[in-house]
Structure formats: structure tokens, C-alpha cells
Protein backbone atom coordinates (compact mmCIF):
# COMPACT_ATOMS: atom_id res chain seq x y z
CA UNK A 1 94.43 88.44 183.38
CA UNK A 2 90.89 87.14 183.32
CA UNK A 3 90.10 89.64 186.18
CA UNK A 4 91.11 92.34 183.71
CA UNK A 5 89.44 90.88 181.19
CA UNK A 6 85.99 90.78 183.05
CA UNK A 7 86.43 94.58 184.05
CA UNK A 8 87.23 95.99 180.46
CA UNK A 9 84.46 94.18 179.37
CA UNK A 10 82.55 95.70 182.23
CA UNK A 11 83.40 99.24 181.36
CA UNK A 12 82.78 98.36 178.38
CA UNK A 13 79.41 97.73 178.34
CA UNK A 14 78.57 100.69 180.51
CA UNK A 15 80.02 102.83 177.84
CA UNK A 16 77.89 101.45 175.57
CA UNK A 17 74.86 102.13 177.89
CA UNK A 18 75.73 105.88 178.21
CA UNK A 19 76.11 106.11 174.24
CA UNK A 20 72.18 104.55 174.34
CA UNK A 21 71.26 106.81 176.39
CA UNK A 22 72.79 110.53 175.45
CA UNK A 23 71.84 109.32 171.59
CA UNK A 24 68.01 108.54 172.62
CA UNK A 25 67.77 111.39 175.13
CA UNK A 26 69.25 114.21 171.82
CA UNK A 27 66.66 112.08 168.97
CA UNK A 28 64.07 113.38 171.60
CA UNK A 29 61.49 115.75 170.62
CA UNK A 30 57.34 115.56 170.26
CA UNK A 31 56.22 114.39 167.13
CA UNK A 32 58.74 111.02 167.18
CA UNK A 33 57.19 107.64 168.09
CA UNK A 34 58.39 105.86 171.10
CA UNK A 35 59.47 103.05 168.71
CA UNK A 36 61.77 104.43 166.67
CA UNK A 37 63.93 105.70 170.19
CA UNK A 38 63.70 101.95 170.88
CA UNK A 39 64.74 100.86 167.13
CA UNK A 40 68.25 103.44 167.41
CA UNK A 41 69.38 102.11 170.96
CA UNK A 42 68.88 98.52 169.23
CA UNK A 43 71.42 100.13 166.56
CA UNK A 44 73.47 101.87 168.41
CA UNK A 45 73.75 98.85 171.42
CA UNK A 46 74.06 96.42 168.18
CA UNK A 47 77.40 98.79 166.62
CA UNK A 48 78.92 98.15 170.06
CA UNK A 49 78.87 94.74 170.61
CA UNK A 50 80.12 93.53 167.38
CA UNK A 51 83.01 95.99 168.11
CA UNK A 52 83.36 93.66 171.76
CA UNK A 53 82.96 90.55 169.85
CA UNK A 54 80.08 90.10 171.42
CA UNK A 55 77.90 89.75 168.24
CA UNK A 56 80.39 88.35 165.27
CA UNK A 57 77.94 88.48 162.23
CA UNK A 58 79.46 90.44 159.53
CA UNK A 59 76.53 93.62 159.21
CA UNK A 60 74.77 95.07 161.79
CA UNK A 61 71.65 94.47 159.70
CA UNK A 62 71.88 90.97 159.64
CA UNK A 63 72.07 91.45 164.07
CA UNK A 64 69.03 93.38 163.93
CA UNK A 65 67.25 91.28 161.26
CA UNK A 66 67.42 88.63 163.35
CA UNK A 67 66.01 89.94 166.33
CA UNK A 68 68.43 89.08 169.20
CA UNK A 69 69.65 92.10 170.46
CA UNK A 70 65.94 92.40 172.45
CA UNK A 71 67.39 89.87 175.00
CA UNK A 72 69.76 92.87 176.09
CA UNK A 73 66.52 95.05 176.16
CA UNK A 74 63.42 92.69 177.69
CA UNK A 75 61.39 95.49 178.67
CA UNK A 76 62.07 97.95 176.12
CA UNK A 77 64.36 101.09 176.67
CA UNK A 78 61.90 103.20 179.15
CA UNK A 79 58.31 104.05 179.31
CA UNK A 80 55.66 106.67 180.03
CA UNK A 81 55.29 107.79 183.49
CA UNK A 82 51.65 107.30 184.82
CA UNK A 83 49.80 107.60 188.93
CA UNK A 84 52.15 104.38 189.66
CA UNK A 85 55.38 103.51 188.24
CA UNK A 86 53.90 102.62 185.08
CA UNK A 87 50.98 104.73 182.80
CA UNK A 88 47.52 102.60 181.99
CA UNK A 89 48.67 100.31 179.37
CA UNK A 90 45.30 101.67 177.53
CA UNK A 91 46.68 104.55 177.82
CA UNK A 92 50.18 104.15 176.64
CA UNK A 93 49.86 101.28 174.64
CA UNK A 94 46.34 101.50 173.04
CA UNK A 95 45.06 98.66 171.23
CA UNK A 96 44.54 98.88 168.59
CA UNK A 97 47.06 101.10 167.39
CA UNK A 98 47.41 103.20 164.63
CA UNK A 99 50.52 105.62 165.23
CA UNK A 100 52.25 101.99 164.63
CA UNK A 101 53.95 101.76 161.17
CA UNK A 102 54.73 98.50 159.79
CA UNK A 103 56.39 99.51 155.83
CA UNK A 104 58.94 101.58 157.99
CA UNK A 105 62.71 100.47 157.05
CA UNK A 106 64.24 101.67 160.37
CA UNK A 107 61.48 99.50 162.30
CA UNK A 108 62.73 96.32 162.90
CA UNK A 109 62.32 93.15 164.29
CA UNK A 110 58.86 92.60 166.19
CA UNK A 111 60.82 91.04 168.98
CA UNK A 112 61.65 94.75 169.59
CA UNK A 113 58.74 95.95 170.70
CA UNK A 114 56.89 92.84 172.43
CA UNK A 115 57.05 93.61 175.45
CA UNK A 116 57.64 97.62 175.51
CA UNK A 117 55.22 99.31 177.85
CA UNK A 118 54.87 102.56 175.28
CA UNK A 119 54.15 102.64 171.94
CA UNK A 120 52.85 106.19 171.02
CA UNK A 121 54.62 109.17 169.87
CA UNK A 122 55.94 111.54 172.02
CA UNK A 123 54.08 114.75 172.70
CA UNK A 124 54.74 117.93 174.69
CA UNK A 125 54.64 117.16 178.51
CA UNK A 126 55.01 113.96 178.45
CA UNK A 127 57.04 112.44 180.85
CA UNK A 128 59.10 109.28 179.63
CA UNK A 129 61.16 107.28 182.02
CA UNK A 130 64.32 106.41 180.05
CA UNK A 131 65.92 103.32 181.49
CA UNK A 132 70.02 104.26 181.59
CA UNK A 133 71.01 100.78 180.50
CA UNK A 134 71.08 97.49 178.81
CA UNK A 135 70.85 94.05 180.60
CA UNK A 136 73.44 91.65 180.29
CA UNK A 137 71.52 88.24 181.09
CA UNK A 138 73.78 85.01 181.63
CA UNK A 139 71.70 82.61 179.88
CA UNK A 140 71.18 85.16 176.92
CA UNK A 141 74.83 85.12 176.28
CA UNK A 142 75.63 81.70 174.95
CA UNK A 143 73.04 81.39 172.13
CA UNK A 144 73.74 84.95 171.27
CA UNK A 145 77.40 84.30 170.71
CA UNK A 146 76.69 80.81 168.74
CA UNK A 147 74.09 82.37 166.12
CA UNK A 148 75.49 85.97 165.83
């Protein structure tokens, strides 16, 4: 039975990573910050794991008010394709910034966007590199499921 149990959840969660990504690859379009793609897969990744039982707090506000669903997400949900793997963090992350909005209701916690690698809008050409999943981390689990 646990064997079951371990695959459905499994499946589960892989479901949950295509839903990120077909939703972030159709909000898509020049003009829309990078952070607001990474603010609706925090939603959307937030929606599904209170339907697993994985997060147990009653809204998913209260989830994404608190900031934990960036465990699931450590480096963000893709970034800008540069030379290397990665585009000059001057480039793609310019401090300081002023594209950043801070008033924004559908922003979020700043745990969101710590460690994200691009935080610019998107503009024609631009090649993105959107990561197909979220991370389940072992040690993130347990004080996820006692505080949320």
C-alpha cells in the first residue's frame, strides 16, 4: 500500500509540474515581467499541494503570505539564456532595478524572488529557459507540513 502511496503521490506532483509549466509558457508574451511568471507557478504549485495535503492551511493566501512554497522553487522557475548557461547577472538582473514593483498585490513574498537569476520583463527575442518542474527537497518537507 505504501508503494502505491509513494507513486500517486509521485504522479502527482509531476502533474502539478506540467500545470506550472503549460500555465507560465500561455501567460507568456513581451511586455510581462519575469516575476510575475514566477509569482503564478507559486499559485498555481501552491492550489496543488493543499489539494495533496501537502500544505493544510486553510487559503492559499495565507501559503503564499508566508513564503514557503520557494523551498519547492530555490532557483526560481527558469531564466534568461546568455553565451553560457546563464545571461550576465548585470544583464539579467540589473541592480538597481526599476522594472521591479513593490505595491503590486499579485507580487508576493520576497523569498520568491531571492535567488531568481532574471528579473526583467520579457521582450521580443528573448530567449528564457523555463525549468519544467518543481523540487521536492527531503528536509523541506517536514517544517513545511508542521507550519502550513
Amino acid at each position: 500500500m505504501r508503494c502505491k502511496q509513494y507513486v500517486f503521490d509521485r504522479i502527482s506532483v509531476l502533474i502539478i509540474s506540467f500545470n506550472l509549466f503549460k500555465a507560465s509558457l500561455k501567460a507568456l508574451k513581451p511586455g510581462l515581467h519575469w516575476d510575475k511568471v514566477q509569482f503564478l507557478c507559486h499559485r498555481i504549485l501552491v492550489r496543488g499541494f493543499q489539494k495533496l495535503g501537502i500544505f493544510r492551511a486553510e487559503t492559499e493566501d495565507t501559503v503564499l503570505a508566508s513564503g514557503v512554497s520557494a523551498a519547492f522553487f530555490p532557483h526560481g522557475v527558469g531564466h534568461s539564456l546568455g553565451l553560457d548557461v546563464h545571461d550576465v547577472p548585470s544583464a539579467s538582473k540589473p541592480t538597481p532595478n526599476p522594472t521591479i514593483v513593490h505595491d503590486d498585490a499579485e507580487v508576493g513574498h520576497d523569498k520568491f524572488y531571492q535567488y531568481l537569476r532574471l528579473r526583467l520583463p520579457l521582450e521580443a527575442g528573448m530567449v528564457v529557459v523555463r525549468l519544467l518542474y518543481c523540487r521536492l527537497l527531503c528536509q523541506s518537507r517536514s517544517p513545511v507540513e508542521d507550519r502550513h
